[in-house]
Protein backbone atom coordinates (compact mmCIF):
# COMPACT_ATOMS: atom_id res chain seq x y z
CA UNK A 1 0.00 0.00 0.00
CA UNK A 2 1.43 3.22 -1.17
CA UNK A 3 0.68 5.91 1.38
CA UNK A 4 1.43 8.78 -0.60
CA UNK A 5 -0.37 7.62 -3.86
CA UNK A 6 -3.17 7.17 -1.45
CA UNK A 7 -2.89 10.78 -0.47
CA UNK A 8 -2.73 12.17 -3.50
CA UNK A 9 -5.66 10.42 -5.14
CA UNK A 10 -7.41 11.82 -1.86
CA UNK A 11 -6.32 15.36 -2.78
CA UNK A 12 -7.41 14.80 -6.36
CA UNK A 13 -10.76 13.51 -5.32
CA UNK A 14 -11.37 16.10 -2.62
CA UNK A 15 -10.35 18.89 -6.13
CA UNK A 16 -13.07 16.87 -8.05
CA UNK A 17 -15.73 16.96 -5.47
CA UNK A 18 -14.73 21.12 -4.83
CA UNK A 19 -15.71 21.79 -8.28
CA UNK A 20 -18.56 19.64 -8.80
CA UNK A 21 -19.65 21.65 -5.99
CA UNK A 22 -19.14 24.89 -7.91
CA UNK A 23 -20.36 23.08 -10.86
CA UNK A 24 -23.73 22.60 -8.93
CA UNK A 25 -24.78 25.60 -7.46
CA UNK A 26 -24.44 27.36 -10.85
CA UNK A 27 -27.11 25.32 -12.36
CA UNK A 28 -30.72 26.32 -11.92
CA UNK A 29 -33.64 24.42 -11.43
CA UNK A 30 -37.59 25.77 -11.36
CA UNK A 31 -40.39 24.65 -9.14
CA UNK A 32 -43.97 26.16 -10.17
CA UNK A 33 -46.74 26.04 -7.82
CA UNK A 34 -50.59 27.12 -8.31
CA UNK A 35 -50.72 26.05 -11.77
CA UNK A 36 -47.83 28.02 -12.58
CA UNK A 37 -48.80 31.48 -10.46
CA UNK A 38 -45.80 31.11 -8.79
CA UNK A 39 -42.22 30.53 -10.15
CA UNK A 40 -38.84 29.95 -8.25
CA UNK A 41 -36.34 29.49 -9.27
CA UNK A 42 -32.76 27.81 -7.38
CA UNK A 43 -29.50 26.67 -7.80
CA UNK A 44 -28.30 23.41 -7.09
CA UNK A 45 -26.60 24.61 -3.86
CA UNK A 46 -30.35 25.13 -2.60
CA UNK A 47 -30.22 28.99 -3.01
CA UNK A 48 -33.58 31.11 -4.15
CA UNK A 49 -32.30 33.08 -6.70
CA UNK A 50 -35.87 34.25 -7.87
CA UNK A 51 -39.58 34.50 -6.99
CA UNK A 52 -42.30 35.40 -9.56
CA UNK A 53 -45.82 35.61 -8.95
CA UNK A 54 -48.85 36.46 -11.88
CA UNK A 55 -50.52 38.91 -11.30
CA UNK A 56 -53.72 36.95 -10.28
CA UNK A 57 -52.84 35.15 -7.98
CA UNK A 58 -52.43 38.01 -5.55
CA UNK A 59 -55.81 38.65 -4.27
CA UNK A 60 -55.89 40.92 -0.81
CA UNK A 61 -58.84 39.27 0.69
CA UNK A 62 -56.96 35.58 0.30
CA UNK A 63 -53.24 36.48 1.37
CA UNK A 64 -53.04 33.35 2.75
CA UNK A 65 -53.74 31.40 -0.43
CA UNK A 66 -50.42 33.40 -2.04
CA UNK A 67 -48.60 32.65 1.16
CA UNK A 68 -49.22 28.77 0.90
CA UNK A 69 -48.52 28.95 -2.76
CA UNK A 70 -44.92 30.84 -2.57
CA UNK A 71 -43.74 28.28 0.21
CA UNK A 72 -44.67 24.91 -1.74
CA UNK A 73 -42.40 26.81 -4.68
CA UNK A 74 -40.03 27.78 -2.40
CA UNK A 75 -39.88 23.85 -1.22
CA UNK A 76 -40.41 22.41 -4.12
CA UNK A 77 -37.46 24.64 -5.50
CA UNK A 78 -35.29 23.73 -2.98
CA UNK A 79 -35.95 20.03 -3.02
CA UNK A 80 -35.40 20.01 -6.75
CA UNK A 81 -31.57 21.59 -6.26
CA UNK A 82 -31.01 19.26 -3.37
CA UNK A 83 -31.92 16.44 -5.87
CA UNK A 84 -29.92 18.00 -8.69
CA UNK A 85 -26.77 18.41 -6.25
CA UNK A 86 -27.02 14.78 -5.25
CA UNK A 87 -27.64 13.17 -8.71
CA UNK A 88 -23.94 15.39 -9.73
CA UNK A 89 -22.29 14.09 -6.78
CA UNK A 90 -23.10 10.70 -7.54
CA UNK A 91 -21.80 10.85 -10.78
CA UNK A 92 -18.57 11.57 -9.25
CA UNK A 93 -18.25 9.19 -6.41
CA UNK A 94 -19.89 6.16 -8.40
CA UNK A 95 -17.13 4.58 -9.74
CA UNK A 96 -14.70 5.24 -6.26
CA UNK A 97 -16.64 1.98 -4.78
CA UNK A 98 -17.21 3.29 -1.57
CA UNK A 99 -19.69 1.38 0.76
CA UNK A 100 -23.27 2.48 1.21
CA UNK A 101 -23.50 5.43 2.63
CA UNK A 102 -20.48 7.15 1.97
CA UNK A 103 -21.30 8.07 -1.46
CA UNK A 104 -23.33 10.88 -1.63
């Protein structure tokens, strides 16, 4: 067993995961909720980068309604980048043979 192979393939894996990272959070994925009155958009890091709302769907005597509907986008958005991160890390770590678990 080579100790310092071992360390370097380390370090190159621990570069490759870095930039997958970076990789990741600049990609965007969008959630819609409401039939598509509200739009959000995130990165694969889990960031909101944007909200939009139509114009009917904000109606002062139901706030509540555009309340619900921003946080399923919001969630759904979120859940979506979480899933994109995850699906790009696994690319990376498939073929390393780690044990369940470890992967991501």
């Amino acid at each position: 067993m080579n100790i310092k192979k071992m360390m370097q393939q380390a370090q190159k894996m621990q570069e490759q995961m870095l930039k997958a990272q970076e990789d990741v959070s600049k990609k965007l994925v969008t959630a819609t909720a409401g039939g598509g009155k509200v739009t959000v958009v995130a990165n694969g890091a889990g960031d909101v980068i944007s909200i939009k709302i139509a114009p009917e769907a904000v109606d002062p005597q139901d706030v509540e309604m555009l309340e619900d509907l921003v946080l399923t986008g919001v969630r759904k958005a979120i859940e979506e980048g979480k899933q994109l991160a995850q699906s790009e890390m696994g690319k990376l770590t498939s073929g390393m043979g780690l044990p369940p678990g470890l992967g991501f």
